[in-house]
N, C-alpha and C. Protein backbone atom coordinates (compact mmCIF):
# COMPACT_ATOMS: atom_id res chain seq x y z
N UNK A 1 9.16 -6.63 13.93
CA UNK A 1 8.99 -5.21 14.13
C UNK A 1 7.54 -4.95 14.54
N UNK A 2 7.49 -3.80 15.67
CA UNK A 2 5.90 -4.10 15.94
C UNK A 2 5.49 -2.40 15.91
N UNK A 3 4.14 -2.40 15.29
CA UNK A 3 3.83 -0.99 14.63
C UNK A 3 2.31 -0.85 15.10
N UNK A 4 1.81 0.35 15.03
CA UNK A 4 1.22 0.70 15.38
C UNK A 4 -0.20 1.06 14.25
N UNK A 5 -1.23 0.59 13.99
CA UNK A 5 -1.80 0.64 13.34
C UNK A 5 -2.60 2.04 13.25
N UNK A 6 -2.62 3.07 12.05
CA UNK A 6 -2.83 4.05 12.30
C UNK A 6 -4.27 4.15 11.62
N UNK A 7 -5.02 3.07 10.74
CA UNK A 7 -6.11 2.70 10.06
C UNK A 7 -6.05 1.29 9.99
N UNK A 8 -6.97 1.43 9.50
CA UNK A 8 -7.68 -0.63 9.13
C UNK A 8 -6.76 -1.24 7.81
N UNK A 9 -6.16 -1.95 7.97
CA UNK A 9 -5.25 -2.18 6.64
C UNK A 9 -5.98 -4.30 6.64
N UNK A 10 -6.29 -4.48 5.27
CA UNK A 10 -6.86 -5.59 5.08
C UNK A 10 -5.61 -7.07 5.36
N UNK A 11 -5.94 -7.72 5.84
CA UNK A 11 -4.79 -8.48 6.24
C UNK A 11 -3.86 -8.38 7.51
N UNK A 12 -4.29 -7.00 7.99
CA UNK A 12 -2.82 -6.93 8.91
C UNK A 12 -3.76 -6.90 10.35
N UNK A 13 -4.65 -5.62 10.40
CA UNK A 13 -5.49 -5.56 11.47
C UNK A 13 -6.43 -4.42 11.82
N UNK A 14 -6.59 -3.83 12.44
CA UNK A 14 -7.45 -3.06 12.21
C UNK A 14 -6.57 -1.31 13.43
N UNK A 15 -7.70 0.04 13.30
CA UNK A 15 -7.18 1.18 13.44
C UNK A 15 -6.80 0.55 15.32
N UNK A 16 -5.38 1.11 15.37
CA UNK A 16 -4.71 1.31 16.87
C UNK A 16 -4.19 -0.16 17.45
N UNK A 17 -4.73 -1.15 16.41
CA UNK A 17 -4.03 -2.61 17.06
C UNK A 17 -2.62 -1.94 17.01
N UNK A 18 -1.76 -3.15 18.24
CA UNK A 18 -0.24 -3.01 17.88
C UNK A 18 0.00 -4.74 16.74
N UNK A 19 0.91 -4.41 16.21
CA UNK A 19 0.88 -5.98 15.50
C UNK A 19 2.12 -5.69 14.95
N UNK A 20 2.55 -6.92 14.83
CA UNK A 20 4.44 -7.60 14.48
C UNK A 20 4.26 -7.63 13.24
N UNK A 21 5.08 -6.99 12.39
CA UNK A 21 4.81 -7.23 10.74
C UNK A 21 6.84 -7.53 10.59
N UNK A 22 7.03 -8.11 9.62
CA UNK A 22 8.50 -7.83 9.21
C UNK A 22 9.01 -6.58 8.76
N UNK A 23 10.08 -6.32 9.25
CA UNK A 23 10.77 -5.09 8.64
C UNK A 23 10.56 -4.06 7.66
N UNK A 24 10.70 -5.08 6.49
CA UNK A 24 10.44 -4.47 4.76
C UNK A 24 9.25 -3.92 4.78
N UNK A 25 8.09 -4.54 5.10
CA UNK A 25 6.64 -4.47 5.16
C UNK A 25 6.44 -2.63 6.10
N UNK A 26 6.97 -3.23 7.43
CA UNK A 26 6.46 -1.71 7.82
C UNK A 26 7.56 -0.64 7.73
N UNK A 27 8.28 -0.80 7.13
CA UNK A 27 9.39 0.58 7.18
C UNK A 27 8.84 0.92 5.60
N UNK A 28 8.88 -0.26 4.19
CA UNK A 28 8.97 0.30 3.23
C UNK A 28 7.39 1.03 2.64
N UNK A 29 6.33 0.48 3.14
CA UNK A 29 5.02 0.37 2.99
C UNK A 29 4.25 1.08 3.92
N UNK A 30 3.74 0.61 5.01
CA UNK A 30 3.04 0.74 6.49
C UNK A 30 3.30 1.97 6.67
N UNK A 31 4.57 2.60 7.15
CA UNK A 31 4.87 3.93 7.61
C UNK A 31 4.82 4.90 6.60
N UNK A 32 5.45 4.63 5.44
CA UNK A 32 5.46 5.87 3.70
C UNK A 32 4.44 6.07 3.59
N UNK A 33 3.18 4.98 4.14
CA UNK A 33 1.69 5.18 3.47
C UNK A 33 0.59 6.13 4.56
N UNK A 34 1.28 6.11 5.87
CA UNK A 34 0.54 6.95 6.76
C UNK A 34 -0.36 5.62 7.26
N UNK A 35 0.37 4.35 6.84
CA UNK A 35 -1.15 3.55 7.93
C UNK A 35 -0.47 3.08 9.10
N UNK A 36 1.00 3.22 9.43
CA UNK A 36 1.18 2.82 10.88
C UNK A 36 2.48 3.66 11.20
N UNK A 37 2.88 3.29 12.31
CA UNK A 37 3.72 4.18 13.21
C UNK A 37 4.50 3.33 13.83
N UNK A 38 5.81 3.43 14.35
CA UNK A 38 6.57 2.46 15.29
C UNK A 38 6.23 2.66 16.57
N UNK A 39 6.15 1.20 17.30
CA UNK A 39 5.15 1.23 18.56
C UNK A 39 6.55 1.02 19.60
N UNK A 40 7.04 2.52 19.90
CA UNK A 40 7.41 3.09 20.58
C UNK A 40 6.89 2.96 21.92
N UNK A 41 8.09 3.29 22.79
CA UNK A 41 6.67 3.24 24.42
C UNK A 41 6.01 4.28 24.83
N UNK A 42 6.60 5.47 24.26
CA UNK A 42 5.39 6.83 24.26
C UNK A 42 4.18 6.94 23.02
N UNK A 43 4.73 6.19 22.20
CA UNK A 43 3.26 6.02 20.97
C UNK A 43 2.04 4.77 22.16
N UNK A 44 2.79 4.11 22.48
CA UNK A 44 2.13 3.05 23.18
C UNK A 44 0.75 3.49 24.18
N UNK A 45 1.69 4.70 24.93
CA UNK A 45 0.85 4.73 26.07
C UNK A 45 -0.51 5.80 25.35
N UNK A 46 0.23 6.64 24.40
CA UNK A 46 -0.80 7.40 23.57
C UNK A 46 -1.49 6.77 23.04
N UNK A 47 -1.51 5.92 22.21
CA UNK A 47 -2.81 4.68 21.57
C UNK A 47 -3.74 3.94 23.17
N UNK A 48 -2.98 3.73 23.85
CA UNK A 48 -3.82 3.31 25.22
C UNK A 48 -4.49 4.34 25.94
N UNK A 49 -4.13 5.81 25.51
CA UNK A 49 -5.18 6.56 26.32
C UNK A 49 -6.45 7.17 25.27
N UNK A 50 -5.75 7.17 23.89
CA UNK A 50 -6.71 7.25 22.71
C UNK A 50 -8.17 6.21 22.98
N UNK A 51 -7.26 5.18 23.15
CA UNK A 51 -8.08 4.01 22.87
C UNK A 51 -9.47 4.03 24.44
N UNK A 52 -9.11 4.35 25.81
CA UNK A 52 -9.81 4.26 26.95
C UNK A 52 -10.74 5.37 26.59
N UNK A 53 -9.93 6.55 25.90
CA UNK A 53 -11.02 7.58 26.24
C UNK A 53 -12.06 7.55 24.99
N UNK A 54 -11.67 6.67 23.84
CA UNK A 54 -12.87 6.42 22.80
C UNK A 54 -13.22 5.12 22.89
N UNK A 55 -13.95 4.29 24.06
CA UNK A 55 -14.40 3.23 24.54
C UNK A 55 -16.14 3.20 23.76
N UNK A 56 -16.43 4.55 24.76
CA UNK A 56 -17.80 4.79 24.57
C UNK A 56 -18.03 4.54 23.31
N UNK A 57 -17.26 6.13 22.53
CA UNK A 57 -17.53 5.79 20.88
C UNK A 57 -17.70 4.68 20.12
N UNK A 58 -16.48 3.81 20.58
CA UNK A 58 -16.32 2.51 20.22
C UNK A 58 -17.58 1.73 20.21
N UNK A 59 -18.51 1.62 21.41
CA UNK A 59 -19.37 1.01 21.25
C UNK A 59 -20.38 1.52 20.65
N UNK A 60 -20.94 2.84 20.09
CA UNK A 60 -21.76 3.28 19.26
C UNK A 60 -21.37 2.69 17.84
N UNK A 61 -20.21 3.07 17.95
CA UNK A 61 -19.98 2.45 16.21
C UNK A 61 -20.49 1.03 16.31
N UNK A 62 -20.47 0.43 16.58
CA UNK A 62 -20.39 -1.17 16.84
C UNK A 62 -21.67 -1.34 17.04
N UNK A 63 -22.72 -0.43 17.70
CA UNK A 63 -23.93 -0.48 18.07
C UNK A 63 -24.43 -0.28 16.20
N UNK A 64 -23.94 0.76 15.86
CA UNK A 64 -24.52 1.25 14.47
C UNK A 64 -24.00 0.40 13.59
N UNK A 65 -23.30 -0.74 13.53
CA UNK A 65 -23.08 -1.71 12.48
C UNK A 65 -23.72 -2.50 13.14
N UNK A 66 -24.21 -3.30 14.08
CA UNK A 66 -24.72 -4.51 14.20
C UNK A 66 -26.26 -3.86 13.74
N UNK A 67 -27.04 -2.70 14.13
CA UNK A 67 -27.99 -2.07 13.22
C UNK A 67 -28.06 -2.42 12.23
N UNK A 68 -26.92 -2.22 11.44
CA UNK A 68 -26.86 -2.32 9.94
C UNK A 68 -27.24 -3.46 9.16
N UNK A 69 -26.95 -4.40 10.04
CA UNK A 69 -26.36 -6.18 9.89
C UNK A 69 -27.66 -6.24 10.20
N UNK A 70 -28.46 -5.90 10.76
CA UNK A 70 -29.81 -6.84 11.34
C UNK A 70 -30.70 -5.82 10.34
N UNK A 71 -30.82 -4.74 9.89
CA UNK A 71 -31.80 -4.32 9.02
C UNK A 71 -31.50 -4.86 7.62
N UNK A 72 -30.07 -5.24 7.27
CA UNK A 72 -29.96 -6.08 6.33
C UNK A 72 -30.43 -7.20 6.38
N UNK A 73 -30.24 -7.93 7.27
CA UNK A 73 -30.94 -8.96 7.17
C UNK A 73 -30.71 -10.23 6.47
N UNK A 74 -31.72 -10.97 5.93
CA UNK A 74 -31.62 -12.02 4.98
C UNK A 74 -32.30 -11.88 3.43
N UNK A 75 -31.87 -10.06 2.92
CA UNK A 75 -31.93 -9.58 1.81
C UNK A 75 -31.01 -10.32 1.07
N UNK A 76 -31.85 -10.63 -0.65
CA UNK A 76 -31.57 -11.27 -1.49
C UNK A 76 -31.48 -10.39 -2.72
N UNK A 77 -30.25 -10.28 -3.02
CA UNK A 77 -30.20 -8.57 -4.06
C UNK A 77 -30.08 -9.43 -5.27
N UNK A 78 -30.39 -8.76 -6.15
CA UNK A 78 -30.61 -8.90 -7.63
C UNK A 78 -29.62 -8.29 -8.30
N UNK A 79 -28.50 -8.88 -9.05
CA UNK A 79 -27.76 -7.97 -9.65
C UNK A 79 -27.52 -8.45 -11.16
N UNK A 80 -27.79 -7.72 -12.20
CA UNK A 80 -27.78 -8.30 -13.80
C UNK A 80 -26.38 -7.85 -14.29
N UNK A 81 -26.41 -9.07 -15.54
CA UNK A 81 -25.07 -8.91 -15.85
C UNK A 81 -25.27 -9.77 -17.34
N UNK A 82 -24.28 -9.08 -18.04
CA UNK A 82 -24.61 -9.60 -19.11
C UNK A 82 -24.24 -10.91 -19.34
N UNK A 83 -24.55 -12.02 -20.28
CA UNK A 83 -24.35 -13.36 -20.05
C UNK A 83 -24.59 -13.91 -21.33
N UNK A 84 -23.42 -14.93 -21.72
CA UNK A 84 -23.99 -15.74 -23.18
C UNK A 84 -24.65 -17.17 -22.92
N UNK A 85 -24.84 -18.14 -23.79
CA UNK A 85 -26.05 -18.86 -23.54
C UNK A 85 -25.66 -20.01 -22.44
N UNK A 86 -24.42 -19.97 -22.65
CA UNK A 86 -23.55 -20.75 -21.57
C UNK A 86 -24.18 -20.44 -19.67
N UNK A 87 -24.27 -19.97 -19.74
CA UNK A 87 -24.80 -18.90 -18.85
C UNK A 87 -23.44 -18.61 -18.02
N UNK A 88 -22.41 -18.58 -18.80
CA UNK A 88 -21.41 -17.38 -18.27
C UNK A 88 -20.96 -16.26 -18.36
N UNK A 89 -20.98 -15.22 -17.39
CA UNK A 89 -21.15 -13.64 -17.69
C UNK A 89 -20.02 -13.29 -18.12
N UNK A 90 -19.81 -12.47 -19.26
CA UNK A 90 -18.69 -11.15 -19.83
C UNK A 90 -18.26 -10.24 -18.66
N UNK A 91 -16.89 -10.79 -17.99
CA UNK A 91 -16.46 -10.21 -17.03
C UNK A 91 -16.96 -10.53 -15.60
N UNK A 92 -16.70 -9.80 -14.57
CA UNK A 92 -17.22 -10.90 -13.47
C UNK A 92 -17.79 -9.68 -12.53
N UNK A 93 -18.69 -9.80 -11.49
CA UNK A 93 -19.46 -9.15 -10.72
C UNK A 93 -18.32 -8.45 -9.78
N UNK A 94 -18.51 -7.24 -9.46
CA UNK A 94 -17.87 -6.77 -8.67
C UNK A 94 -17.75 -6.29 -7.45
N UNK A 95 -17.27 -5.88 -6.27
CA UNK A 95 -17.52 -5.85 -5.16
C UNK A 95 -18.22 -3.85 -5.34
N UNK A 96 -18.21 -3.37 -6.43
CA UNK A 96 -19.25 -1.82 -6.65
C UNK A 96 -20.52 -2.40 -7.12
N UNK A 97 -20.70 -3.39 -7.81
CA UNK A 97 -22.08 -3.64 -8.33
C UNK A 97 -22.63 -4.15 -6.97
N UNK A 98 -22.07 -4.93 -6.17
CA UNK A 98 -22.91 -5.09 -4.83
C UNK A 98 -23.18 -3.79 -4.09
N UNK A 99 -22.71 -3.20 -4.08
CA UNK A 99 -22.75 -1.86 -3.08
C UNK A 99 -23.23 -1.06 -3.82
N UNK A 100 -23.48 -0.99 -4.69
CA UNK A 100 -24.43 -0.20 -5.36
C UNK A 100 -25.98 -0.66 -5.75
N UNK A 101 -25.96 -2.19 -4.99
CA UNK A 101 -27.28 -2.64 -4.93
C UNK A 101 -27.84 -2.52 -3.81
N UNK A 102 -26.99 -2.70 -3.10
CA UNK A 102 -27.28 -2.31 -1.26
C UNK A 102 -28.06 -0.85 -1.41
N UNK A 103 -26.62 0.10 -1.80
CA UNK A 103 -27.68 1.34 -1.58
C UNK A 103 -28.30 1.51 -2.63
N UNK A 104 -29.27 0.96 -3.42
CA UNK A 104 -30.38 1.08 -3.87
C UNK A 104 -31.54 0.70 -3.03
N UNK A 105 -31.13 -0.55 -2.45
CA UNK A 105 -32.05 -0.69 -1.35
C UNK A 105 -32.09 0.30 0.60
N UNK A 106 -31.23 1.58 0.26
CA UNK A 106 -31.41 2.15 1.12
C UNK A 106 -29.86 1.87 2.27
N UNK A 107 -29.06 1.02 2.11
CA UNK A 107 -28.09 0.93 2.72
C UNK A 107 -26.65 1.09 2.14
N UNK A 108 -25.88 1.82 3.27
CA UNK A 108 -24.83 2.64 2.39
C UNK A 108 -23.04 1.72 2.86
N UNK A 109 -22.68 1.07 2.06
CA UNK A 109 -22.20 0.23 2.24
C UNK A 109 -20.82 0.52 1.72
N UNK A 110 -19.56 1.00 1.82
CA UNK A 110 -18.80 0.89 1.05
C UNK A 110 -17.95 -0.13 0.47
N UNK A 111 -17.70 -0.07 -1.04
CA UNK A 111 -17.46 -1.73 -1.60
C UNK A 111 -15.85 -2.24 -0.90
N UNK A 112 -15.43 -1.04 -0.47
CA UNK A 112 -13.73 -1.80 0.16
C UNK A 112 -14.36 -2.62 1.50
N UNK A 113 -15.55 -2.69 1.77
CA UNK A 113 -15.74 -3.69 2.76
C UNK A 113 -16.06 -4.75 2.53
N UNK A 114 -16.58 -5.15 1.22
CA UNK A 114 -17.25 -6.00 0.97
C UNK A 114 -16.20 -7.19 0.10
N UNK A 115 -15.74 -8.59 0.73
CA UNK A 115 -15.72 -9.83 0.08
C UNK A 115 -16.35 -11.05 -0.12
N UNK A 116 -15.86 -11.47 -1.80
CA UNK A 116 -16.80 -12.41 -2.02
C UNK A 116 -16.01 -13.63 -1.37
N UNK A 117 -16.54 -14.60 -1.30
CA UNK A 117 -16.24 -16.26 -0.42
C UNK A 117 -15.61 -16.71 -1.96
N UNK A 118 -16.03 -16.62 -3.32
CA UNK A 118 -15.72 -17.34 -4.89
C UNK A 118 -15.54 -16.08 -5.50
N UNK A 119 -14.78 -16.33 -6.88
CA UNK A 119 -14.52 -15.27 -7.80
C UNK A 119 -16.77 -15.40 -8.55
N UNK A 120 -17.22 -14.04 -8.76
CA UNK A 120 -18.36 -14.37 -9.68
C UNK A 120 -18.27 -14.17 -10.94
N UNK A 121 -18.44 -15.48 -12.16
CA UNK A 121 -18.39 -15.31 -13.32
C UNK A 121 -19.10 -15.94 -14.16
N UNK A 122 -20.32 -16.69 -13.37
CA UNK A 122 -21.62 -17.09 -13.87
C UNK A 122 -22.49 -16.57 -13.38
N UNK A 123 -23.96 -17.11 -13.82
CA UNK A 123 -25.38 -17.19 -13.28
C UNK A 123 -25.07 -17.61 -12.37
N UNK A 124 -26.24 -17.50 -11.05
CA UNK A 124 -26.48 -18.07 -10.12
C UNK A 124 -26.45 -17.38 -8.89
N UNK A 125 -26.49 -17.98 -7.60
CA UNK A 125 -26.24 -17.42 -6.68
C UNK A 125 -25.29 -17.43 -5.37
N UNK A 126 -24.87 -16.33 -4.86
CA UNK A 126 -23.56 -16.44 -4.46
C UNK A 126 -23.69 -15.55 -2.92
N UNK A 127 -22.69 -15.60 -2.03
CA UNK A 127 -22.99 -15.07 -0.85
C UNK A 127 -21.68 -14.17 -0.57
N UNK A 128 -22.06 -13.06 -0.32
CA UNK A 128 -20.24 -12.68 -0.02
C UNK A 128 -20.39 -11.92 1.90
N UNK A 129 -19.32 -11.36 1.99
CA UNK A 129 -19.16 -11.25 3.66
C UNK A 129 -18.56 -9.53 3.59
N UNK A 130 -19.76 -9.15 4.14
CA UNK A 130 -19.54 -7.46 4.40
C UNK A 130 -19.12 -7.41 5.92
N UNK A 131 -17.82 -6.62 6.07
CA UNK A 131 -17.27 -6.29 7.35
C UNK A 131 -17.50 -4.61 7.70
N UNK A 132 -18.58 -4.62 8.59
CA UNK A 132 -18.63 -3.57 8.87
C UNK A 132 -18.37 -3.11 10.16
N UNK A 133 -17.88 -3.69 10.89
CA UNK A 133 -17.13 -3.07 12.25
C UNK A 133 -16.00 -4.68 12.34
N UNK A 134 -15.05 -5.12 13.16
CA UNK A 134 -14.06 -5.83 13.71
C UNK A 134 -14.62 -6.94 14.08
N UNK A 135 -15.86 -6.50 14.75
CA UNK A 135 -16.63 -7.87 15.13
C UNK A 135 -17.68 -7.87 14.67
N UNK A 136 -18.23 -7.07 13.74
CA UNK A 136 -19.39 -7.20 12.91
C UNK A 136 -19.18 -7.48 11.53
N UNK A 137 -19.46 -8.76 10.99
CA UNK A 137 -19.37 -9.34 9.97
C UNK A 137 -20.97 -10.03 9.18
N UNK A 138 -21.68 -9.54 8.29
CA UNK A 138 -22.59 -9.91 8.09
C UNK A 138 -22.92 -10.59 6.36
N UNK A 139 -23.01 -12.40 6.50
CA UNK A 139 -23.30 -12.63 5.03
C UNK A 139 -24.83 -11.82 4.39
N UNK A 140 -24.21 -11.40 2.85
CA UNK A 140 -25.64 -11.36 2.06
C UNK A 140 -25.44 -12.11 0.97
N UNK A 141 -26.75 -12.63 0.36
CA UNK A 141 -27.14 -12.96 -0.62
C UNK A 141 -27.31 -12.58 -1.82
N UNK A 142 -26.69 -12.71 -3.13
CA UNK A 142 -26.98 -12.02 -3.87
C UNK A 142 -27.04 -12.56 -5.25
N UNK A 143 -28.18 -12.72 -6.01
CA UNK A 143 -28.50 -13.69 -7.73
C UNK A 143 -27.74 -12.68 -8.61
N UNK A 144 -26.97 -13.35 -9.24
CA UNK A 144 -26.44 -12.74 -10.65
C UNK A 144 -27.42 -13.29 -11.68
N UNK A 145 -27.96 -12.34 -12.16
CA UNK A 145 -29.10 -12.97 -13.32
C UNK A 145 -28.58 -12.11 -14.90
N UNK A 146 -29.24 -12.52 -15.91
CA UNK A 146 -28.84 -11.98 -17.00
C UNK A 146 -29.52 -11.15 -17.26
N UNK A 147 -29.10 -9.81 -17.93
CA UNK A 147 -29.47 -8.66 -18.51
C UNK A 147 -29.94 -8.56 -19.93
C-alpha cells in the first residue's frame, strides 16, 4: 500500500515522501493519526506541486540546520546524574536531559530529534546523533558525570 506522508514519522520517512507500508500499518495507524494519506493520483500530483513550489523553502530550512550543525560543532556537554560507587547511574540519561543541555548552551534542539547510538546507564562518555533536517545529521558529545 503506498501513502503519502503527511509529517516525519520515525522509521517510515519523512513530510510528503510517497512510501509502501503494509496495509494494517497505514489504514489502522498512518491515516487515524493524520500522518499520511493514500497516494492517490490526484494526492500525487498535489504533493508534486506542494513539493516544486516549496523547493526554495526547502533549501532555507536545510541551510538553517546545517547552521545549526556547524555552530554546534565539536561541543562536549556535561550532563550530571546521580550515580553509586559502581559508577552506575539511578536510571538512565535521557534524550530531554540532552536537549536541555543544548539549550543551555544557547541551541534549541528538540529531544524527539535526538538518538542515542547505546542505552546511557553509566559514567562516561557517549555520542548520540541529532537529526535536524533529512540530510542533516549531526554527532554530539556528551560526559555523564556524577552529581
Amino acid at each position: 500500500m503506498e501513502v503519502i506522508l503527511k509529517d516525519d514519522v520515525k522509521g517510515v520517512g519523512y513530510k510528503n515522501d510517497i512510501v509502501t507500508v503494509k496495509p494494517g500499518f497505514g489504514r489502522n495507524y498512518l491515516i487515524p493519526q493524520g500522518l499520511a494519506e493514500m497516494a492517490t493520483p490526484s494526492a500525487r500530483k498535489v504533493v508534486a506541486e506542494n513539493t516544486r513550489q516549496a523547493a526554495h523553502k526547502a533549501e532555507k530550512v536545510q541551510k538553517d540546520a546545517q547552521d545549526l550543525a556547524n555552530r554546534i560543532g565539536d561541543t562536549l556537554l556535561e550532563i550530571p546524574a546521580k550515580a553509586g560507587e559502581s559508577g552506575k547511574i539511578f536510571g538512565a540519561v535521557t534524550t530531554l536531559q540532552v536537549s536541555e543541555a543544548l539549550k543551555a548552551l544557547g541551541y534549541e534542539v528538540d529531544r524527539k530529534r535526538i538518538d542515542f547510538d547505546q542505552e546511557v546507564k553509566s559514567l562516561g562518555e557517549y555520542t548520540a546523533t541529532i537529526n535536524l533536517h533529512k540530510e542533516v545529521k549531526h554527532q554530539v558529545r556528551f560526559n555523564v558525570v556524577a552529581a
